[in-house]
Protein backbone atom coordinates (compact mmCIF):
# COMPACT_ATOMS: atom_id res chain seq x y z
CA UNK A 1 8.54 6.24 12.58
CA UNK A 2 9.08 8.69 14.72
CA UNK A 3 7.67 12.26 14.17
CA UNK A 4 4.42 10.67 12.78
CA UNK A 5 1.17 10.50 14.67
CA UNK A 6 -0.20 6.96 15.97
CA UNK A 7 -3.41 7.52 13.00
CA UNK A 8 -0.32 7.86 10.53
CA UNK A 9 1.16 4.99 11.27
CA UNK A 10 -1.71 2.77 12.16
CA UNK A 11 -2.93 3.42 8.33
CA UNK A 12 0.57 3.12 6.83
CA UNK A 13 0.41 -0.95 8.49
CA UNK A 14 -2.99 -0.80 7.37
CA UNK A 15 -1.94 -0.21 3.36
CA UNK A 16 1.19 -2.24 3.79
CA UNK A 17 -0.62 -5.40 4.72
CA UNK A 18 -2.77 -4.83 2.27
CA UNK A 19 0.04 -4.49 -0.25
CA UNK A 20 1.86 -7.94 1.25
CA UNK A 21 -1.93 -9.81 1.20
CA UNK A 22 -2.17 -8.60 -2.46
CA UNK A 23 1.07 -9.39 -3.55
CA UNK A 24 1.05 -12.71 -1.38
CA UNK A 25 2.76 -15.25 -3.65
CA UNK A 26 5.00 -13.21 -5.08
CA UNK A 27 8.79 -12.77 -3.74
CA UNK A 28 8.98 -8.67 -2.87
CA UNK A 29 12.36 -8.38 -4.23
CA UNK A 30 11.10 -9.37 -7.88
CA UNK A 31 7.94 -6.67 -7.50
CA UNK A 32 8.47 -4.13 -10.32
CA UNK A 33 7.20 -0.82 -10.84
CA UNK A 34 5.03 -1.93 -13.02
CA UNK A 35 3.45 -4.29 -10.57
CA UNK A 36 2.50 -2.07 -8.19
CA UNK A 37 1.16 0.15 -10.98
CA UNK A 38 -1.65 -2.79 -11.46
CA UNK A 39 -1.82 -3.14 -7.66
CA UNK A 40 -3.14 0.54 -7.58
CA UNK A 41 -5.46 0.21 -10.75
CA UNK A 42 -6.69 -3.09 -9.23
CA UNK A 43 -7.48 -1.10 -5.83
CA UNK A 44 -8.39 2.22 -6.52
CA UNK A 45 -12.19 1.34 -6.90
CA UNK A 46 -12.12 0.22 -3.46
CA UNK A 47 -10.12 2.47 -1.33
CA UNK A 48 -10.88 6.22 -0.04
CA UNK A 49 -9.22 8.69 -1.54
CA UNK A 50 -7.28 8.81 1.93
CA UNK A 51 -6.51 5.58 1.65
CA UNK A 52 -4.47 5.98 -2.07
CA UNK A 53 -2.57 9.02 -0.82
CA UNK A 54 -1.27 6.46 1.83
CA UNK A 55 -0.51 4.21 -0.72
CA UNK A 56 1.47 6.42 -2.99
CA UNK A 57 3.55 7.52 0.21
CA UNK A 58 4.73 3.98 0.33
């Protein structure tokens, strides 16, 4: 990740464990678009603003 400051990348591992916690029992490879659509209607009432952009970056 080079080129990105440690905050960047500390809250990029942040949002992708949250992403693997959320998605826990289910294999990545199958996740669909759709999926992670829900995933961000499921979490945007609890994450910053911030915190989304991150997400959508992923």
């Amino acid at each position: 990740m080079e080129g990105y400051s440690p905050h960047t990348i500390k809250a990029y591992k942040v949002q992708l464990n949250t992403l693997i916690r959320y998605f826990k029992d289910i294999d990545i490879q199958t996740l669909t678009t759709e999926d992670l659509k829900q995933y961000l209607i499921n979490t945007r009432d609890h994450l910053k603003p911030a915190s989304l952009a991150t997400v959508s970056v992923l």
